[in-house]
N, C-alpha and C. Protein backbone atom coordinates (compact mmCIF):
# COMPACT_ATOMS: atom_id res chain seq x y z
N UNK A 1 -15.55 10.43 46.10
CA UNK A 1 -14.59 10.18 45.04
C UNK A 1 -14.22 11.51 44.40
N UNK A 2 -12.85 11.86 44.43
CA UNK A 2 -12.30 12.99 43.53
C UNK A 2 -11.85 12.58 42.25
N UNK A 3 -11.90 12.95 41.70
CA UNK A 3 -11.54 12.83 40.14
C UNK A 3 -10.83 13.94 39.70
N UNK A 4 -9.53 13.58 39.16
CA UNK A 4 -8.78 15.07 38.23
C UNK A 4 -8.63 14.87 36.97
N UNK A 5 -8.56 15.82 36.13
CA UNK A 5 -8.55 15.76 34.66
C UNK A 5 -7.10 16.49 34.64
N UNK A 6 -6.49 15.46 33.73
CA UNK A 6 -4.69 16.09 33.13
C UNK A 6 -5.29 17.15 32.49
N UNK A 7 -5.70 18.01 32.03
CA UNK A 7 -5.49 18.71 30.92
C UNK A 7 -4.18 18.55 29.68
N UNK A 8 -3.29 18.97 30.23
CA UNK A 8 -2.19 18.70 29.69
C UNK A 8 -2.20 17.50 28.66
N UNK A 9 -2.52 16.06 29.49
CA UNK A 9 -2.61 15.07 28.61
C UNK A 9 -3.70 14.25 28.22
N UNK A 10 -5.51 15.29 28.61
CA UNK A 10 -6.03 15.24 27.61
C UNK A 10 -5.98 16.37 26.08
N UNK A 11 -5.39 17.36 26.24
CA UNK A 11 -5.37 17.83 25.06
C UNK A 11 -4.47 17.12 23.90
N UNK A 12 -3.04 16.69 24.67
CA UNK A 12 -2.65 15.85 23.60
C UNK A 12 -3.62 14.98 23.08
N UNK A 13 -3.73 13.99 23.73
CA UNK A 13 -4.68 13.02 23.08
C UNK A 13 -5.83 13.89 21.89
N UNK A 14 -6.65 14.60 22.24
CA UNK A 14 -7.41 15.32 21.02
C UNK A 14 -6.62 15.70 20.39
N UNK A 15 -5.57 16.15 20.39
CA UNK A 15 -5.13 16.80 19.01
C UNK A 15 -4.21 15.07 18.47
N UNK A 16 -3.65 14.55 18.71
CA UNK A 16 -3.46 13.02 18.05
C UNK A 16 -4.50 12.70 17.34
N UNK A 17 -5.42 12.43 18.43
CA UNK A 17 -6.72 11.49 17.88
C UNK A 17 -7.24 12.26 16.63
N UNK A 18 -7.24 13.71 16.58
CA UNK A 18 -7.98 14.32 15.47
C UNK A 18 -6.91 13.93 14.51
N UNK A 19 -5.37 13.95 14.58
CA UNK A 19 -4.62 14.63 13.34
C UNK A 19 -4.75 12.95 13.15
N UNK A 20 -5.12 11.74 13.60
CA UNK A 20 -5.04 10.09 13.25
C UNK A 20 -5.96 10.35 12.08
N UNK A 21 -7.21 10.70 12.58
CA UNK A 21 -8.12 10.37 11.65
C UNK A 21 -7.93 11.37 10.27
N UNK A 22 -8.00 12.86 10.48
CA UNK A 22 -7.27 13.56 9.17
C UNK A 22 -6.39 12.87 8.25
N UNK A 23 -4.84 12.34 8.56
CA UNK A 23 -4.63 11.56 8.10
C UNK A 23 -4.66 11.24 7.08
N UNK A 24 -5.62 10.18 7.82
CA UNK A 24 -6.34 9.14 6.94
C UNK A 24 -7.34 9.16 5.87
N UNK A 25 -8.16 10.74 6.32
CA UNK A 25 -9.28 10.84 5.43
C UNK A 25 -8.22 11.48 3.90
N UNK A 26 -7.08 12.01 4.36
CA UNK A 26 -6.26 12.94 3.71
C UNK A 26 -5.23 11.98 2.58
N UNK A 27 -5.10 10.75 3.25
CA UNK A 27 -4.12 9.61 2.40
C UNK A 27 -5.24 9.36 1.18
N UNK A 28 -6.99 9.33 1.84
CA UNK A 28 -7.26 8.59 0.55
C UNK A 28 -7.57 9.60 -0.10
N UNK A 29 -7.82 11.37 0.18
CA UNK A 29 -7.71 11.99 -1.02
C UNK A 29 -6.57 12.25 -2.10
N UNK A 30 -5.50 11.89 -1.18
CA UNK A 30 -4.40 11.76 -2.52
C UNK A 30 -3.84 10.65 -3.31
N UNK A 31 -4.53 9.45 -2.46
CA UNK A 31 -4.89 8.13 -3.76
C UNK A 31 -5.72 8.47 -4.61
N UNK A 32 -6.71 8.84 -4.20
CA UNK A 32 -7.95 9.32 -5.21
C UNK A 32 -8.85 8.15 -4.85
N UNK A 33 -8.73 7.27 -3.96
CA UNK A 33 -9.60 6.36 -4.04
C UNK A 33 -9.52 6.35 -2.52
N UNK A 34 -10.77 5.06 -1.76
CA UNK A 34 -11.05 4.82 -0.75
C UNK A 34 -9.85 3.40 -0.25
N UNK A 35 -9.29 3.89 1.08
CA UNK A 35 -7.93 3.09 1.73
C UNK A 35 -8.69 2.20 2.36
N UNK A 36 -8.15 1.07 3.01
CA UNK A 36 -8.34 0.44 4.14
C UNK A 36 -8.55 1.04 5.25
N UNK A 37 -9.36 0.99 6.10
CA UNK A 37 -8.82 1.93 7.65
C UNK A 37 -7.92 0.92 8.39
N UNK A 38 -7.21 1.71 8.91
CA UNK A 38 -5.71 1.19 9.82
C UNK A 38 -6.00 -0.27 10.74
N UNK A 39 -5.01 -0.96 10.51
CA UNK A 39 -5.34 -2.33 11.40
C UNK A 39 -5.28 -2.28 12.65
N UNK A 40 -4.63 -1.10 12.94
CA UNK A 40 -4.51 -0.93 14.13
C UNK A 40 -3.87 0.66 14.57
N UNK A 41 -4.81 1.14 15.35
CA UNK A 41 -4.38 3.00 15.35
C UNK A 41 -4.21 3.13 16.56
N UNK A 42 -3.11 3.86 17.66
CA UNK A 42 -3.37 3.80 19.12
C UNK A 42 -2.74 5.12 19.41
N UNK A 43 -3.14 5.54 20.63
CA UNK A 43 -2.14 6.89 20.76
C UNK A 43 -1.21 6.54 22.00
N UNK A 44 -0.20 7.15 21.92
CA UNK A 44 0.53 6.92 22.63
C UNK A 44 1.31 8.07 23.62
N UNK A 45 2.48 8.58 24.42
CA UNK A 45 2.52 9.43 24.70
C UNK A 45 3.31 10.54 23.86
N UNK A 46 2.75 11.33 23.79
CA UNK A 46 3.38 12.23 22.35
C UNK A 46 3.41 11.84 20.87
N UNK A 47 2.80 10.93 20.79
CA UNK A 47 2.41 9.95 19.02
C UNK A 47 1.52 9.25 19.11
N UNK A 48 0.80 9.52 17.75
CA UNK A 48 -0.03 8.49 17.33
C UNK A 48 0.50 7.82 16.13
N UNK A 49 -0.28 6.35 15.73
CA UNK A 49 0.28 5.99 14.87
C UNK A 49 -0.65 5.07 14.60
N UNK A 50 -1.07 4.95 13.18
CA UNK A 50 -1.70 3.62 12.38
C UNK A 50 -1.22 3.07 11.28
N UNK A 51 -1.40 1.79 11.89
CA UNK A 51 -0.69 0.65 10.50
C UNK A 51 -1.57 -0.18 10.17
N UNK A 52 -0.88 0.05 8.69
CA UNK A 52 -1.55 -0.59 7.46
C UNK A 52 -1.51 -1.85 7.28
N UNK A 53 -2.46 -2.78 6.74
CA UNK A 53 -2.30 -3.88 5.91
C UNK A 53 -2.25 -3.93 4.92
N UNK A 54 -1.83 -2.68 4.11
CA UNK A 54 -2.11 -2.99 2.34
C UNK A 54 -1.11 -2.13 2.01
N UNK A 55 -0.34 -2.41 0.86
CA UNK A 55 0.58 -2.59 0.01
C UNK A 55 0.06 -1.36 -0.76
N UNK A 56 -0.56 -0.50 -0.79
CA UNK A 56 -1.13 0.66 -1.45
C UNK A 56 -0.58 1.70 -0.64
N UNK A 57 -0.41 1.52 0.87
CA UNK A 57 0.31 2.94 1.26
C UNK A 57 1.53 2.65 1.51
N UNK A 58 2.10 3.58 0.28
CA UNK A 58 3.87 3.67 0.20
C UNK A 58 4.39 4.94 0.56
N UNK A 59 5.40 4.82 -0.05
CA UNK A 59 6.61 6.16 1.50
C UNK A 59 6.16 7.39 0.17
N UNK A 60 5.72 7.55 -1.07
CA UNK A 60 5.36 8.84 -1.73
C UNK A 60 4.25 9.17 -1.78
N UNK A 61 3.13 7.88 -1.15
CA UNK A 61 1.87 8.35 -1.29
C UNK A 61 1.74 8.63 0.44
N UNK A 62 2.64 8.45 1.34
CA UNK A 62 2.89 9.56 2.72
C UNK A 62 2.90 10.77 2.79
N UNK A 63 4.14 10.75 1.76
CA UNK A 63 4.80 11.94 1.52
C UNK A 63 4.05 13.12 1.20
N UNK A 64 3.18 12.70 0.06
CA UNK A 64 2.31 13.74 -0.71
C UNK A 64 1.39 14.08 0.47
N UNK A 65 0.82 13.20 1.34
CA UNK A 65 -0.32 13.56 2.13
C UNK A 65 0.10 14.15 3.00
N UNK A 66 1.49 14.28 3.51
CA UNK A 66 2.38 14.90 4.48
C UNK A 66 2.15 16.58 3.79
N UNK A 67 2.20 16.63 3.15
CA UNK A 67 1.94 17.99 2.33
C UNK A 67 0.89 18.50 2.32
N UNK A 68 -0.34 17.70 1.63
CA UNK A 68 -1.56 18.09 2.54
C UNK A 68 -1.81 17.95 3.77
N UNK A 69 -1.45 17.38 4.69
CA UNK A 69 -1.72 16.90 6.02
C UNK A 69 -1.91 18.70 6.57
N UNK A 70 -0.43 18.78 6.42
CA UNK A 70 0.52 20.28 7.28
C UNK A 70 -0.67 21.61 6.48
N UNK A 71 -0.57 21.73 4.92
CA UNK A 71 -1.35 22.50 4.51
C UNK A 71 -2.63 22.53 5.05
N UNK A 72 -3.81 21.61 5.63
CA UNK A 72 -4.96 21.48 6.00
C UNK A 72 -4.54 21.96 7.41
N UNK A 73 -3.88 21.73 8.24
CA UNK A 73 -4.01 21.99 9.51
C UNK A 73 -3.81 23.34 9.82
N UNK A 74 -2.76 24.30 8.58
CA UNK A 74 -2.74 25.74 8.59
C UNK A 74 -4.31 26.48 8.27
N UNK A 75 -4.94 25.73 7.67
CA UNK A 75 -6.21 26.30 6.86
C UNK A 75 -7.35 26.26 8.31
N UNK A 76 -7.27 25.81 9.50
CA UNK A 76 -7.84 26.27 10.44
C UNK A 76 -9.38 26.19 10.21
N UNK A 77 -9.76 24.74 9.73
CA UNK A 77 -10.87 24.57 9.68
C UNK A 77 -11.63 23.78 10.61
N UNK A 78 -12.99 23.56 10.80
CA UNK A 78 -13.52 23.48 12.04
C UNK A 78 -13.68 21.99 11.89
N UNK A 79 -13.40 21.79 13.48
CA UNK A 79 -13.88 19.56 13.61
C UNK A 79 -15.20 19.74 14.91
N UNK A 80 -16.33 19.20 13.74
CA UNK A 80 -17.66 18.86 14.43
C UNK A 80 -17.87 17.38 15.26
N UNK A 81 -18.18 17.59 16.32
CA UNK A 81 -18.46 16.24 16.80
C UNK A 81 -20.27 16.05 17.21
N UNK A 82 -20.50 15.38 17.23
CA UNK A 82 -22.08 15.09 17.15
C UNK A 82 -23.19 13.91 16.73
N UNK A 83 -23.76 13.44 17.75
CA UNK A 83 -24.55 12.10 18.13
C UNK A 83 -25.20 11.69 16.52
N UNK A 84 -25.64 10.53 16.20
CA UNK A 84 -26.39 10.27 15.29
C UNK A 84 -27.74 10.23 15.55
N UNK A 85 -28.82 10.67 14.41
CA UNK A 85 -29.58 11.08 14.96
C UNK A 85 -30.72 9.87 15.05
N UNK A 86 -29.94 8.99 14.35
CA UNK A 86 -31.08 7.66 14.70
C UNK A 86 -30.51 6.51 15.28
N UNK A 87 -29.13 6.30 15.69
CA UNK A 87 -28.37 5.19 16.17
C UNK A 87 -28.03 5.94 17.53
N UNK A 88 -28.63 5.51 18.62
CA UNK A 88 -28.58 5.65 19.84
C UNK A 88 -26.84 5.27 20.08
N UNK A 89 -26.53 5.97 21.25
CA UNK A 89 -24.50 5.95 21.62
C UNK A 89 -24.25 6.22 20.48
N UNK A 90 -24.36 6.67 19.50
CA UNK A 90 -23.34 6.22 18.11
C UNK A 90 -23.09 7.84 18.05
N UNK A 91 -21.90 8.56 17.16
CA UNK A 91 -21.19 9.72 16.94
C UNK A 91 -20.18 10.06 15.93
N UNK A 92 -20.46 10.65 15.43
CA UNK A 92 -19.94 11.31 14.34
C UNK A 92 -18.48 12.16 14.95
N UNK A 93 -17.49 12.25 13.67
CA UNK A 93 -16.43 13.16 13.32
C UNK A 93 -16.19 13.62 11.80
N UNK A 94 -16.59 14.96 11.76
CA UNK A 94 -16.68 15.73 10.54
C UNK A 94 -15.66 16.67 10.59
N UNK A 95 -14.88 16.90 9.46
CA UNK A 95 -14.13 17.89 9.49
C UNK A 95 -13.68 18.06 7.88
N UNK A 96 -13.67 19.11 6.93
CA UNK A 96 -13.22 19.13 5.51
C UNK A 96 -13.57 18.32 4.53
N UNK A 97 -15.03 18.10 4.84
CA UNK A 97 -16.19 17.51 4.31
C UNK A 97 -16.03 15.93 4.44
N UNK A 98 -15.25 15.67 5.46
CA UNK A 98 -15.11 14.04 5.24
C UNK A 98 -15.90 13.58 6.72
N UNK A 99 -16.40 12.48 6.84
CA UNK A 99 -16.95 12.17 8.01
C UNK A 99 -17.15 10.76 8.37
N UNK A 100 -16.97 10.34 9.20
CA UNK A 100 -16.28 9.36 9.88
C UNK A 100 -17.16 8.79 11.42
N UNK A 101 -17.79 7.65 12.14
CA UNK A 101 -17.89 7.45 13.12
C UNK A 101 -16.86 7.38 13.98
N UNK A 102 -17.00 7.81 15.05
CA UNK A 102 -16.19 8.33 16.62
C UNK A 102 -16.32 8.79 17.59
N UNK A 103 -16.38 7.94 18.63
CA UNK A 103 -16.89 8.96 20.43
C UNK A 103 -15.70 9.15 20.75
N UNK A 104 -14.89 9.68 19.95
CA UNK A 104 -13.64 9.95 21.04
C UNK A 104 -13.90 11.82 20.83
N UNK A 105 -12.58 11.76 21.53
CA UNK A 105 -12.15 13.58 22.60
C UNK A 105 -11.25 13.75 21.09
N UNK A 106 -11.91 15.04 20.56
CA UNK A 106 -11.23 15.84 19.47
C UNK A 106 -11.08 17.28 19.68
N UNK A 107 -9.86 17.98 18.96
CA UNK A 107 -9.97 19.48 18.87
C UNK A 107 -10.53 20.26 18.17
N UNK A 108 -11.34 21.58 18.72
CA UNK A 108 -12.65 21.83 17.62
C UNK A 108 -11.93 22.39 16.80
N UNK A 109 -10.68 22.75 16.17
CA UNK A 109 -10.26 23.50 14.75
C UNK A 109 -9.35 22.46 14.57
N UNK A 110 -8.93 22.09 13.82
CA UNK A 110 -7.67 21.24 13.20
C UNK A 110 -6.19 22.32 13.85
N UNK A 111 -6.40 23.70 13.31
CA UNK A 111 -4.59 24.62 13.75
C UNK A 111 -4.35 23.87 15.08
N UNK A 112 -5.29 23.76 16.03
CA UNK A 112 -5.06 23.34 17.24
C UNK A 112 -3.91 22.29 17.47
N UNK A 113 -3.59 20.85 16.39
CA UNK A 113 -2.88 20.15 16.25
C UNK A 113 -1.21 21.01 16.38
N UNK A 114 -1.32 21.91 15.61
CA UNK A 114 0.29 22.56 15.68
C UNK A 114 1.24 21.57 14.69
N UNK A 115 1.94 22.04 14.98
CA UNK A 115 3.35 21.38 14.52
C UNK A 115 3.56 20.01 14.40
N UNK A 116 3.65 19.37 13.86
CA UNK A 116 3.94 17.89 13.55
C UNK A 116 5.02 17.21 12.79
N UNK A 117 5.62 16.31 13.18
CA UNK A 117 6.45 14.85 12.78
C UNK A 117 6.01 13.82 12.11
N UNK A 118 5.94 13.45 11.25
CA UNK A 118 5.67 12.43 10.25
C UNK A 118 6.52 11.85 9.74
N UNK A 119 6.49 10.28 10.21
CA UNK A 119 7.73 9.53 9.87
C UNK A 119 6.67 8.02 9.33
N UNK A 120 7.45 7.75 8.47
CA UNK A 120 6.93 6.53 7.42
C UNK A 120 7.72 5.04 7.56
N UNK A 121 7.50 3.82 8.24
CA UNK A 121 7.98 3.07 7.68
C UNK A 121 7.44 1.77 7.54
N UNK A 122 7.92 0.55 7.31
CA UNK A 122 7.51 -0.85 6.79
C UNK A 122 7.99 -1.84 7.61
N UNK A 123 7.08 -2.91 8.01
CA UNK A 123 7.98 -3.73 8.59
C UNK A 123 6.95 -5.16 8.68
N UNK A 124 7.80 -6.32 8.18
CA UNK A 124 6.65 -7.21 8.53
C UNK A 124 5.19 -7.39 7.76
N UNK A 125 5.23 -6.53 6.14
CA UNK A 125 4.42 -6.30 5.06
C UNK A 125 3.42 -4.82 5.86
N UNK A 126 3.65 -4.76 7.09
CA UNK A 126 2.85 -3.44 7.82
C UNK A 126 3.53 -2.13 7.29
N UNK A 127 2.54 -1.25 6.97
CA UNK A 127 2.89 0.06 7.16
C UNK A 127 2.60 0.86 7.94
N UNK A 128 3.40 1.73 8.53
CA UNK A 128 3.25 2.43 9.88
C UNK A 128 3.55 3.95 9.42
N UNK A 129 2.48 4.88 10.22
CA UNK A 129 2.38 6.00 9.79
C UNK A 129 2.56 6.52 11.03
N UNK A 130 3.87 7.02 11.78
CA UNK A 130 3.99 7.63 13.19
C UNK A 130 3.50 9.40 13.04
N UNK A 131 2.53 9.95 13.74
CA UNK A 131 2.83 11.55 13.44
C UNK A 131 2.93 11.86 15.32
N UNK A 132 3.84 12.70 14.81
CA UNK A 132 4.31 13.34 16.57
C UNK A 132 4.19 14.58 16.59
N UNK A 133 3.83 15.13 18.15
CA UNK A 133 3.47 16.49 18.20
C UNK A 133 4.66 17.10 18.47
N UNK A 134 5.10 18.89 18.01
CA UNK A 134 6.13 18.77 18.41
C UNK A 134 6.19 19.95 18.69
């Protein structure tokens, strides 16, 4: 059996999957409080995107995190990945003191993400948070 690895389109995927969860840790520092996590988060080709069930994330509390989002990803800080040390399979994602369970494929600095698209909208009481690489 041969096996090939995209490169190409596993790096997208890490840099999605990291900038999904940033995000998110990033929406609830500019609520000031703790969000829902996404009802549903998936990556796709060239976007990721998670939508909301709650009526708390609106198009200015995007906006603002869109601001931090871009500012954090210039600041070139490091994303740790690493097993738990008492829950067997189980794994951690740390990055800008926030931390999160996750076995997925991440990029070890956040700059790595680059350039990004962030588009906001509603539909169906869902909120949808598209970010695209670009």
């Amino acid at each position: 059996v041969l096996c090939k690895l995209s490169w190409e389109f596993r790096n997208k995927q890490m840099k999605l999957h990291t900038a999904a969860h940033l995000h998110h840790c990033l929406l609830e520092k500019t609520a000031g409080k703790y969000l829902p996590f996404p009802k549903v988060s998936d990556i796709q080709d060239g976007f990721v995107f998670n939508r909301y069930e709650s009526d708390e994330i609106t198009p200015e509390l995007v906006e603002k995190t869109n601001e931090v989002f871009r500012e954090a990803i210039s600041s070139g800080a490091d994303v740790k990945t690493y097993p738990d040390t008492e829950k067997k399979g189980y794994r951690w994602w740390e990055c800008l003191g926030y931390k999160i369970p996750c076995g997925g494929t991440h990029v070890k600095n956040i700059s790595e993400i680059g350039t990004v698209e962030i588009e906001y909208n509603k539909k169906k009481g869902m909120s949808t948070i598209n970010i695209k690489l670009k």
